[in-house]
C-alpha atoms as a PDB file:
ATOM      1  CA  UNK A   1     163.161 -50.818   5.751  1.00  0.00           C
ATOM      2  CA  UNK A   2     160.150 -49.825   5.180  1.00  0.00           C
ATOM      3  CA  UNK A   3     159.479 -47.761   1.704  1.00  0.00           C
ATOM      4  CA  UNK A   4     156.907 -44.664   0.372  1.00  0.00           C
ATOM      5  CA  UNK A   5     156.316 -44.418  -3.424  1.00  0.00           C
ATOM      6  CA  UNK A   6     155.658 -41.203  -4.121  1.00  0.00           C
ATOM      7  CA  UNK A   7     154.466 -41.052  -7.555  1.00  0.00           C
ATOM      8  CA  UNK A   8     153.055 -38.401 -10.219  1.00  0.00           C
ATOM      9  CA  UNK A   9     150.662 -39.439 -12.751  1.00  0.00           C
ATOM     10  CA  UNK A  10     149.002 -37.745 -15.708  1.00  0.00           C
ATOM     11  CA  UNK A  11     146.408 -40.445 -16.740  1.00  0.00           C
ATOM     12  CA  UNK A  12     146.067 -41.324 -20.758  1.00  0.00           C
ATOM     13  CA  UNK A  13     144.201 -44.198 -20.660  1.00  0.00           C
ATOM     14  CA  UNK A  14     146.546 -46.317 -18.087  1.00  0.00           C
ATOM     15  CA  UNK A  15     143.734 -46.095 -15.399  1.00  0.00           C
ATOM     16  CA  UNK A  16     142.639 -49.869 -15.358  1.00  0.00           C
ATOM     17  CA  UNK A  17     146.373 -51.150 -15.663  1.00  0.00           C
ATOM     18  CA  UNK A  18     146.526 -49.505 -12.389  1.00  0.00           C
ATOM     19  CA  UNK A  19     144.070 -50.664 -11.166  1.00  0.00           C
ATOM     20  CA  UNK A  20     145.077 -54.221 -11.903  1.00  0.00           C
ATOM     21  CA  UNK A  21     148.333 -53.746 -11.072  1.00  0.00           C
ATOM     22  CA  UNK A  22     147.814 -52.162  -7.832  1.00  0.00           C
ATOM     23  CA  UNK A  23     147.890 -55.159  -5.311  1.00  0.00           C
ATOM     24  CA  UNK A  24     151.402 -55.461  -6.482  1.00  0.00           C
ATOM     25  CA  UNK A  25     151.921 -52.042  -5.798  1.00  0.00           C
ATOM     26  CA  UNK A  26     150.438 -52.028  -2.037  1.00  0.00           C
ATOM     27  CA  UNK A  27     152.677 -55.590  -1.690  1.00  0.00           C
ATOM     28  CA  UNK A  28     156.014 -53.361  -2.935  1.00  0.00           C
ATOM     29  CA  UNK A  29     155.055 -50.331  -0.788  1.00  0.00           C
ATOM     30  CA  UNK A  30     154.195 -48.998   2.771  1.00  0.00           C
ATOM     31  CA  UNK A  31     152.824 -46.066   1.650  1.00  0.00           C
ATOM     32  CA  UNK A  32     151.828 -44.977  -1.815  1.00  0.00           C
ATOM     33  CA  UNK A  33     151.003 -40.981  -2.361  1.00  0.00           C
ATOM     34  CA  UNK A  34     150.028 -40.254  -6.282  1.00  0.00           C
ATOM     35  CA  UNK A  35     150.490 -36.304  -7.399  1.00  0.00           C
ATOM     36  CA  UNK A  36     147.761 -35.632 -10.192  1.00  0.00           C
ATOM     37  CA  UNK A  37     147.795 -32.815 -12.259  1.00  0.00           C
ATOM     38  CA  UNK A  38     145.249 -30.126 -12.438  1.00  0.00           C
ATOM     39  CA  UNK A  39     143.605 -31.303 -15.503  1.00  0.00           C
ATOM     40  CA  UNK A  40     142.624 -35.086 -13.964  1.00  0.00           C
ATOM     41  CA  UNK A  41     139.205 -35.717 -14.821  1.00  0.00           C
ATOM     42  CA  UNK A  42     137.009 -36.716 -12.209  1.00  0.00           C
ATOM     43  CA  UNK A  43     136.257 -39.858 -13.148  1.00  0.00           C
ATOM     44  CA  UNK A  44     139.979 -40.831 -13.009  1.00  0.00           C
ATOM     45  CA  UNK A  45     140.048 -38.924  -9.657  1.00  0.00           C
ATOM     46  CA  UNK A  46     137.260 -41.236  -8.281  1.00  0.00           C
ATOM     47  CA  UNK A  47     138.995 -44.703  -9.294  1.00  0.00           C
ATOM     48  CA  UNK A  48     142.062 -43.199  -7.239  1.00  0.00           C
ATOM     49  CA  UNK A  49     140.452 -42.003  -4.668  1.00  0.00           C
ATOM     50  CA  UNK A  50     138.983 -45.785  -3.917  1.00  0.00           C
ATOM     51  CA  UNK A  51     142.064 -47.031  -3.942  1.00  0.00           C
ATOM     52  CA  UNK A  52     143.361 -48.765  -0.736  1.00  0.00           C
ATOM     53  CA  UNK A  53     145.865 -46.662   1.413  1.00  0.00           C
ATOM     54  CA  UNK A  54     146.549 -44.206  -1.121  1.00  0.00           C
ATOM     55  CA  UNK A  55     146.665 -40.698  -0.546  1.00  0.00           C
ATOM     56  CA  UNK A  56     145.892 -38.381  -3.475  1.00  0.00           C
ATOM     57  CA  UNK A  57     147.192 -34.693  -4.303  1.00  0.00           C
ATOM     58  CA  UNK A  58     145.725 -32.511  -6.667  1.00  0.00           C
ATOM     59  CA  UNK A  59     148.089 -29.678  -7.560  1.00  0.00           C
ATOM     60  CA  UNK A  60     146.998 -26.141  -8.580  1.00  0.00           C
ATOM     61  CA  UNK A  61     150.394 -26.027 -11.093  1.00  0.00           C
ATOM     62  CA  UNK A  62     151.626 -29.526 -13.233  1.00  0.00           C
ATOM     63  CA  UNK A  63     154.594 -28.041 -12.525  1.00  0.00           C
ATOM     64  CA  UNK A  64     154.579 -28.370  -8.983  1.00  0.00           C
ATOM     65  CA  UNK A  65     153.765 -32.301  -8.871  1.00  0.00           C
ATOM     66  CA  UNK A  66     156.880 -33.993  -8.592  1.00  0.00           C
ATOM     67  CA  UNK A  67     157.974 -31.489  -5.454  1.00  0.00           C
ATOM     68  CA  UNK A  68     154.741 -32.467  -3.684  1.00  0.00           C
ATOM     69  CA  UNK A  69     154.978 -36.220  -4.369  1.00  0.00           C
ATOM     70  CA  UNK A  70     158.238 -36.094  -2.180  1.00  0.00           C
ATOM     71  CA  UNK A  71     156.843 -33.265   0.475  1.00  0.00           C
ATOM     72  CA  UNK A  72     153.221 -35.708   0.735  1.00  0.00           C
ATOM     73  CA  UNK A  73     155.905 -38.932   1.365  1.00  0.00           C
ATOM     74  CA  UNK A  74     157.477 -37.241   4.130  1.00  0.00           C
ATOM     75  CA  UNK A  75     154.290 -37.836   6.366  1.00  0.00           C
ATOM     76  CA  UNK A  76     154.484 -41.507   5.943  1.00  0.00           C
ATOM     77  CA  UNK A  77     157.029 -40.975   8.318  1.00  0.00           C
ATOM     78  CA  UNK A  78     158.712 -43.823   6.503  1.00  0.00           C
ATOM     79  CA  UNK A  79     162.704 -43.516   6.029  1.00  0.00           C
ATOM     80  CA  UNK A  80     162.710 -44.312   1.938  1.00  0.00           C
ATOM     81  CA  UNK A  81     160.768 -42.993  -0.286  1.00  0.00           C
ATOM     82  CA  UNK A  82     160.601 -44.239  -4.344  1.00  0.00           C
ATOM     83  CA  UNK A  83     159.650 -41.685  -6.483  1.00  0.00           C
ATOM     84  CA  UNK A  84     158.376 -43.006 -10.075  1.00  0.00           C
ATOM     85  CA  UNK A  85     156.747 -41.675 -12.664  1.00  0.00           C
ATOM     86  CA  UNK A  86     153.654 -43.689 -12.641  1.00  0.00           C
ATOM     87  CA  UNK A  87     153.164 -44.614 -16.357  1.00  0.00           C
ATOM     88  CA  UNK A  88     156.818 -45.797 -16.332  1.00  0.00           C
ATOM     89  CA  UNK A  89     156.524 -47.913 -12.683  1.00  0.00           C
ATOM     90  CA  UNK A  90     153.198 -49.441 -14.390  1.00  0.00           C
ATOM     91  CA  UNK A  91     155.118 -50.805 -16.997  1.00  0.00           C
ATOM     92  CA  UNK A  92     158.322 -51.948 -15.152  1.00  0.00           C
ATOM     93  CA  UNK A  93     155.891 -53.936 -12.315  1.00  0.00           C
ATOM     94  CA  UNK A  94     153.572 -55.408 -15.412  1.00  0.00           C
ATOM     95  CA  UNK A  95     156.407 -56.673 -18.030  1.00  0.00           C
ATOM     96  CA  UNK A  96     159.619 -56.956 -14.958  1.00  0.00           C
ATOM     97  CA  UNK A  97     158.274 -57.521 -11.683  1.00  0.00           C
ATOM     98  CA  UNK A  98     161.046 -58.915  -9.970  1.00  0.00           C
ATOM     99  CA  UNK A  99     163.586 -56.255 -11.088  1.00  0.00           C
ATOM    100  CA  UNK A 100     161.197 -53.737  -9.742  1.00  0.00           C
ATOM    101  CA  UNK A 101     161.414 -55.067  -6.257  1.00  0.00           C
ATOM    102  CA  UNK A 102     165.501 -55.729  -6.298  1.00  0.00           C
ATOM    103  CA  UNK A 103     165.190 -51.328  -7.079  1.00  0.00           C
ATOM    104  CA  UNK A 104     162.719 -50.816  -4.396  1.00  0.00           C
ATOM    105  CA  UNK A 105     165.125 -52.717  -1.727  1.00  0.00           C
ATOM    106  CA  UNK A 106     168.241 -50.927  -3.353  1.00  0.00           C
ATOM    107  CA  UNK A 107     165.942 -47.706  -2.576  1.00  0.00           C
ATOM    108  CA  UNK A 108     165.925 -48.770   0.919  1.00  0.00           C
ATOM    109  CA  UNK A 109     169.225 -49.591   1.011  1.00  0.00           C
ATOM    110  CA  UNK A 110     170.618 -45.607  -0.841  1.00  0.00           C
ATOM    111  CA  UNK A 111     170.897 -41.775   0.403  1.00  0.00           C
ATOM    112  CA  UNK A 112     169.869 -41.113  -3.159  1.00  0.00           C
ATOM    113  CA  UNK A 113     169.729 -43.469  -5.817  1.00  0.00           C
ATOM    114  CA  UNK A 114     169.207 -42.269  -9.539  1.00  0.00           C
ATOM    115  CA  UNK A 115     167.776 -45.411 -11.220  1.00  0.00           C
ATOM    116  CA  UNK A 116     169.054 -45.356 -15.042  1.00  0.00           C
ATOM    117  CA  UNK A 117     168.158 -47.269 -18.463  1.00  0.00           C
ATOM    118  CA  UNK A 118     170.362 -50.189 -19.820  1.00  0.00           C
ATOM    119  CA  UNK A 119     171.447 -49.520 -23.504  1.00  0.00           C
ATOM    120  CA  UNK A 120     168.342 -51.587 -24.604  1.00  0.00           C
ATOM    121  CA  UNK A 121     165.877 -50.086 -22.485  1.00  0.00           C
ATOM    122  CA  UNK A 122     167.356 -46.471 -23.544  1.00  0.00           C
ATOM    123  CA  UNK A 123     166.940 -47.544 -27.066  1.00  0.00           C
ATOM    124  CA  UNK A 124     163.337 -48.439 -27.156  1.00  0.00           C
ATOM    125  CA  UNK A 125     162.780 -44.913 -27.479  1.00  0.00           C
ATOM    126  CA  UNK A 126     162.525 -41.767 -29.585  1.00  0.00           C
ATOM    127  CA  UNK A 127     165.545 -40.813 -31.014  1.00  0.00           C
ATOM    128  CA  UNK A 128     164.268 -37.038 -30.133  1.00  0.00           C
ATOM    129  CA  UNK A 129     164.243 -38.784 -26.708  1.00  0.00           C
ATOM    130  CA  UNK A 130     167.760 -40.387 -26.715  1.00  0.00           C
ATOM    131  CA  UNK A 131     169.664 -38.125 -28.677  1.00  0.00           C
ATOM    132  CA  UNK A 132     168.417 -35.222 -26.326  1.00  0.00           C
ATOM    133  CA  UNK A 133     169.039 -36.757 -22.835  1.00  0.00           C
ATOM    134  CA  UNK A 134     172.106 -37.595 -24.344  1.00  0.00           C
ATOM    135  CA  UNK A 135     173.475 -33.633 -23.712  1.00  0.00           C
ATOM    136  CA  UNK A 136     171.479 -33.239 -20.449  1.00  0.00           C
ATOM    137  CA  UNK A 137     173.201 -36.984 -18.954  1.00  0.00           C
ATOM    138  CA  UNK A 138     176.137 -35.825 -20.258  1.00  0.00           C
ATOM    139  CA  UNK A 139     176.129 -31.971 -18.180  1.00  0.00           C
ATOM    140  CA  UNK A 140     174.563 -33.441 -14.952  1.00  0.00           C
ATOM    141  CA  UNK A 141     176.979 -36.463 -15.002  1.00  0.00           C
ATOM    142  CA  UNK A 142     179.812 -34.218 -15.599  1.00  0.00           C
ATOM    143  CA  UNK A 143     179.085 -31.857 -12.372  1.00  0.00           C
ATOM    144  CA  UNK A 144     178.544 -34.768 -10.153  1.00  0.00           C
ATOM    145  CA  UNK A 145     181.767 -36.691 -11.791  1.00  0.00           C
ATOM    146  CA  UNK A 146     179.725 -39.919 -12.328  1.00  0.00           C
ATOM    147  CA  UNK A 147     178.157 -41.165 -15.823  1.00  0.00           C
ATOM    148  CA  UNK A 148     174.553 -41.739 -15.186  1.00  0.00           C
ATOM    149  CA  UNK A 149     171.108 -41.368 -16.776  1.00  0.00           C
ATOM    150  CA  UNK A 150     169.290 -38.999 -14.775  1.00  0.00           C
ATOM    151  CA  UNK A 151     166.114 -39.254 -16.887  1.00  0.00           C
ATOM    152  CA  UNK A 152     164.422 -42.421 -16.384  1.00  0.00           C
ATOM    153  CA  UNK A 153     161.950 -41.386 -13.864  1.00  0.00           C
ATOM    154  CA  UNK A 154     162.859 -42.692 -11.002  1.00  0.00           C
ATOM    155  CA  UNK A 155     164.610 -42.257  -7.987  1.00  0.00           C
ATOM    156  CA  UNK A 156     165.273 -43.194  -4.601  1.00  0.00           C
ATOM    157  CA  UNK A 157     165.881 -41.483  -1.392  1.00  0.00           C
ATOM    158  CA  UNK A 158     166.422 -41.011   2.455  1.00  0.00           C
ATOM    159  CA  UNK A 159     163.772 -39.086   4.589  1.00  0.00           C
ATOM    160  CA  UNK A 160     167.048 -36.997   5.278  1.00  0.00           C
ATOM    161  CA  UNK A 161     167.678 -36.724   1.950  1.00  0.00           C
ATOM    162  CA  UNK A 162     164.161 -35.561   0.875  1.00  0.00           C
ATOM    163  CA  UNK A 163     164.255 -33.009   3.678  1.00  0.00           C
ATOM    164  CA  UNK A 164     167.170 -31.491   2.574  1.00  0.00           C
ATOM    165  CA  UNK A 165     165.315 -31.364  -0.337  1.00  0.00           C
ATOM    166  CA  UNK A 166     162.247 -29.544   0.477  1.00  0.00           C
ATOM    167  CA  UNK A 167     164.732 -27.019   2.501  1.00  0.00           C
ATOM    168  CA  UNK A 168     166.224 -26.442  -0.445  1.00  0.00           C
ATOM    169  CA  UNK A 169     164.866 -26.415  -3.296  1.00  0.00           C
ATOM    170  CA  UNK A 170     160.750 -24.667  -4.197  1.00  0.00           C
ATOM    171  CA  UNK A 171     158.366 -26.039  -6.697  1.00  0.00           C
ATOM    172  CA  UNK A 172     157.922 -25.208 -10.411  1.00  0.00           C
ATOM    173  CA  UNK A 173     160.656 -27.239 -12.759  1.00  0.00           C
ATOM    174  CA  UNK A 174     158.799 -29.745 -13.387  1.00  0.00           C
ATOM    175  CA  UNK A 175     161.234 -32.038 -15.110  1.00  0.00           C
ATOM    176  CA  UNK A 176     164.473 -29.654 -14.078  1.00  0.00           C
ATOM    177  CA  UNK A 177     164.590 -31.401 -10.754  1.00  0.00           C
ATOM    178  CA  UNK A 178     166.358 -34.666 -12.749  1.00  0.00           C
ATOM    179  CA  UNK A 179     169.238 -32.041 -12.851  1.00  0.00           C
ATOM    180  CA  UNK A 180     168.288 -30.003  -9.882  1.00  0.00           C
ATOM    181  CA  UNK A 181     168.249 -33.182  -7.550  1.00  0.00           C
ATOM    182  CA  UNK A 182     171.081 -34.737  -7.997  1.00  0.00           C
ATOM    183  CA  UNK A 183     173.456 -31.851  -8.081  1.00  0.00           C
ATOM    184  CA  UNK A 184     172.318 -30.773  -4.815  1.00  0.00           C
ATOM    185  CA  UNK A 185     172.299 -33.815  -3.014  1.00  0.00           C
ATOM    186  CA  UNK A 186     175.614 -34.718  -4.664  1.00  0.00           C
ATOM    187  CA  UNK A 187     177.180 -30.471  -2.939  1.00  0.00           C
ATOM    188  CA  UNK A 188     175.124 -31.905   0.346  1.00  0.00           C
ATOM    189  CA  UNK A 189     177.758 -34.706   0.467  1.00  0.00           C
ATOM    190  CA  UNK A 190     175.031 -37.181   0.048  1.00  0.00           C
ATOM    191  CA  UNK A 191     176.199 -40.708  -1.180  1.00  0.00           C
ATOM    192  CA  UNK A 192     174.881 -40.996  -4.937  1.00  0.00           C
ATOM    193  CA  UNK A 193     174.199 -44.137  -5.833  1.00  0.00           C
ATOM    194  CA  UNK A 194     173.418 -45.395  -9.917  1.00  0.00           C
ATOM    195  CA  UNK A 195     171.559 -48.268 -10.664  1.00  0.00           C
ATOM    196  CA  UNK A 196     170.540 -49.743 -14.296  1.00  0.00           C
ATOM    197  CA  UNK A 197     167.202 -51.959 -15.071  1.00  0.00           C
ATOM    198  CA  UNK A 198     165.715 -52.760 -18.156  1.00  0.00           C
ATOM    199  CA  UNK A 199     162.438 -52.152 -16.789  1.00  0.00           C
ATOM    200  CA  UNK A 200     162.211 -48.410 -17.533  1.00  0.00           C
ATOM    201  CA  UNK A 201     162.094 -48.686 -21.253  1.00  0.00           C
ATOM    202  CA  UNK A 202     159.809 -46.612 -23.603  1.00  0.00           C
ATOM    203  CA  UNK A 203     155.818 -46.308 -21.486  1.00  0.00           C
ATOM    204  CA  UNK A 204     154.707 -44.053 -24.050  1.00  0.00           C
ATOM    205  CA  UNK A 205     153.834 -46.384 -26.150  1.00  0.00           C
ATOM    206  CA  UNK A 206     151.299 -48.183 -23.502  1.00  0.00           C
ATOM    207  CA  UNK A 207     149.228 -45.232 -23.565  1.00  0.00           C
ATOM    208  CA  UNK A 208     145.387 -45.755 -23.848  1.00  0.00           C
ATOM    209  CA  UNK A 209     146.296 -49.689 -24.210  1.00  0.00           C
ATOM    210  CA  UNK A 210     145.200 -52.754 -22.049  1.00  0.00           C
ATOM    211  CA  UNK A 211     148.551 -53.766 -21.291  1.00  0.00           C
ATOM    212  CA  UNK A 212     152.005 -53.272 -21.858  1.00  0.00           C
ATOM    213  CA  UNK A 213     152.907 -52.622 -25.436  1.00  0.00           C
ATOM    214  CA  UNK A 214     155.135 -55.210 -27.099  1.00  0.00           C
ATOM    215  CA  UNK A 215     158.638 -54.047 -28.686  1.00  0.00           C
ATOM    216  CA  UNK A 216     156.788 -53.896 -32.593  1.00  0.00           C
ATOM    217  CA  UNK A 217     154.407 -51.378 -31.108  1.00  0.00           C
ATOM    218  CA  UNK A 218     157.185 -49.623 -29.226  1.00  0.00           C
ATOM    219  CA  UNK A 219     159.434 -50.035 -32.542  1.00  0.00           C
ATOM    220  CA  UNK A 220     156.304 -48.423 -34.823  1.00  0.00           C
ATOM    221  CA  UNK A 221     155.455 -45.282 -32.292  1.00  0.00           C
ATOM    222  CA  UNK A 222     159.076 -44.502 -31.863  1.00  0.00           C
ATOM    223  CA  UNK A 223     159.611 -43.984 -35.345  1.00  0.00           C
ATOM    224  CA  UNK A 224     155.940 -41.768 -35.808  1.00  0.00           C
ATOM    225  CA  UNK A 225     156.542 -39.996 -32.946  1.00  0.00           C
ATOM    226  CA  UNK A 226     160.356 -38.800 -34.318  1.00  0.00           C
ATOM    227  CA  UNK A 227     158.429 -37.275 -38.038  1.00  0.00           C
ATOM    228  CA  UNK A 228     157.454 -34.403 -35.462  1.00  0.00           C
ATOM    229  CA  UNK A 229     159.533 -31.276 -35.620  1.00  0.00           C
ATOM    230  CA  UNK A 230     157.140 -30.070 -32.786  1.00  0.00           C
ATOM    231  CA  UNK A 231     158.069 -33.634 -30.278  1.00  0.00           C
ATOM    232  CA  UNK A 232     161.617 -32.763 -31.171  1.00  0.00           C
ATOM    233  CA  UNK A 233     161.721 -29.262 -30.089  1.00  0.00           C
ATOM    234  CA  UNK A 234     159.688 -30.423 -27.362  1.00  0.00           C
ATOM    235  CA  UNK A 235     162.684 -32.635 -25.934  1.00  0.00           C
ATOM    236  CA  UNK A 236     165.415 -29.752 -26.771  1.00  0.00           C
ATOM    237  CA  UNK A 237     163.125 -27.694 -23.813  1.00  0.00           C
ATOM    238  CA  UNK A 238     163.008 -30.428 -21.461  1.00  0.00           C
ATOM    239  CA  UNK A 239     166.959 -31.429 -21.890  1.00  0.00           C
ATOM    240  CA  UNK A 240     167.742 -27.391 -21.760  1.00  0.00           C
ATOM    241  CA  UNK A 241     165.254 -27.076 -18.420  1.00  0.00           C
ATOM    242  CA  UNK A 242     167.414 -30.059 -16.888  1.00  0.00           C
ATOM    243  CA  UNK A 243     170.498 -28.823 -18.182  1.00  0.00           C
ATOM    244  CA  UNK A 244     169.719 -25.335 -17.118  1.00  0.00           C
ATOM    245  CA  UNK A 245     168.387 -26.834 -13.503  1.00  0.00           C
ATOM    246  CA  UNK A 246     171.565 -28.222 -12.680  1.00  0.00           C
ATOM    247  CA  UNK A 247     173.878 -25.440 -13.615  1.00  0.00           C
ATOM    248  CA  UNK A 248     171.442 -23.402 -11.501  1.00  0.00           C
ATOM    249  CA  UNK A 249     172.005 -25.650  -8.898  1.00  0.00           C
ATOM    250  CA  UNK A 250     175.536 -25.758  -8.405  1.00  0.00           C
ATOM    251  CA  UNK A 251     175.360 -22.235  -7.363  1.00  0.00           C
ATOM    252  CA  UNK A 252     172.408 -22.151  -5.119  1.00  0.00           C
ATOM    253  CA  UNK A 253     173.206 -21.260  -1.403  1.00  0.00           C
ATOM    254  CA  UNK A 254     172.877 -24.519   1.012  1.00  0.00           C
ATOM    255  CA  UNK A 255     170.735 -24.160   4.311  1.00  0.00           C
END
């Protein structure tokens, strides 16, 4: 079956590793759409632009780009769709290649599939990261009655699935949706499948950097980023939003 990524990306200095790493992208893909925040410079826009069978969106709100990744897949027309966080997909198809493509034919294969972290992966990063996601896993996996982690940045779906989606659901939680999506599609009667890689661990790190950081410079970053009060009551936000996103949805009114 043929599969869309539909991907968001706020560029930090990862523009040439895509650029290198795109033929493996077009190879994994049928269709690639890539969501950019308002703020992308133009000479980022420019190198995306050029590339090959990609189809670029420009949102007026951040907080809108995830939603219009998965409305822009729909007119593929193909019947999966991927979506990744780009930084994160850069690193999984530069450092595990082959485990990427085993999750892009699982994608193919799911209504919905939440791809997860393996303990290792999950513990390459932040512990303002980890311990976090820890309450946010724990509420979504709870509603749906499955243990998962709903926060890796990727997941995969059905075109039915997606346009349940988009007839349910408007844009503006940015990062909610990890919460918002699942519990929906899980009240649809969707199947929800869970799938854990190693590939998703910490892409922070790889910011601004040729390639893929090794696990020192992973090791060192984790432990500066953590000395922030501000990173850590950054995190409490996003696990409340997802948290919050999911209670919300358990209530909403199905069309």
């Amino acid at each position: 079956m043929l599969v869309t990524l539909a991907a968001t990306f706020n560029p930090r200095g990862e523009i040439g590793r895509l650029e290198r790493l795109y033929p493996q992208l077009r190879m994994a893909y049928s269709g690639i759409i890539i969501s950019l925040p308002p703020w992308t410079t133009n000479e980022d826009l420019a190198v995306m632009n050029a590339l090959p069978d990609a189809r670029i969106v420009v949102n007026g709100e951040w907080s809108h780009g995830r939603y219009s990744a998965l409305k822009a897949a729909l007119d593929t027309g193909n019947n999966a769709i991927h979506y990744a966080d780009m930084d994160r997909l850069l690193r999984w198809v530069e450092t595990r290649p082959d485990e990427c493509l085993e999750a892009v034919s699982a994608v193919a294969a799911s209504d919905y599939l939440v791809i997860g972290r393996k303990t290792a992966a999950y513990q390459t990063h932040p512990q303002a990261l980890f311990q976090t996601e820890q309450i946010s896993n724990a509420v979504v996996s709870y509603l749906v009655g499955q243990p998962m982690d709903v926060s890796a940045g990727s997941k995969g779906f059905s075109r039915r699935a997606v346009e349940f989606l988009m007839a349910n659901t408007a844009p503006g939680r940015a990062l909610g949706v990890d919460g918002e999506w699942t519990v929906l599609l899980h009240r649809a009667g969707f199947r929800v499948d869970y799938l854990e890689v190693d590939g998703l661990d910490w892409e922070s790190a790889d910011r601004y950097q040729a390639q893929a950081a090794d696990g020192n410079r992973q090791r060192q970053l984790a432990a500066e980023y953590d000395t922030s009060a501000e990173n850590w009551a950054a995190r409490v936000q996003v696990a409340q939003e997802i948290t919050q996103a999911a209670l919300d949805a358990m209530q909403r009114t199905l069309v």
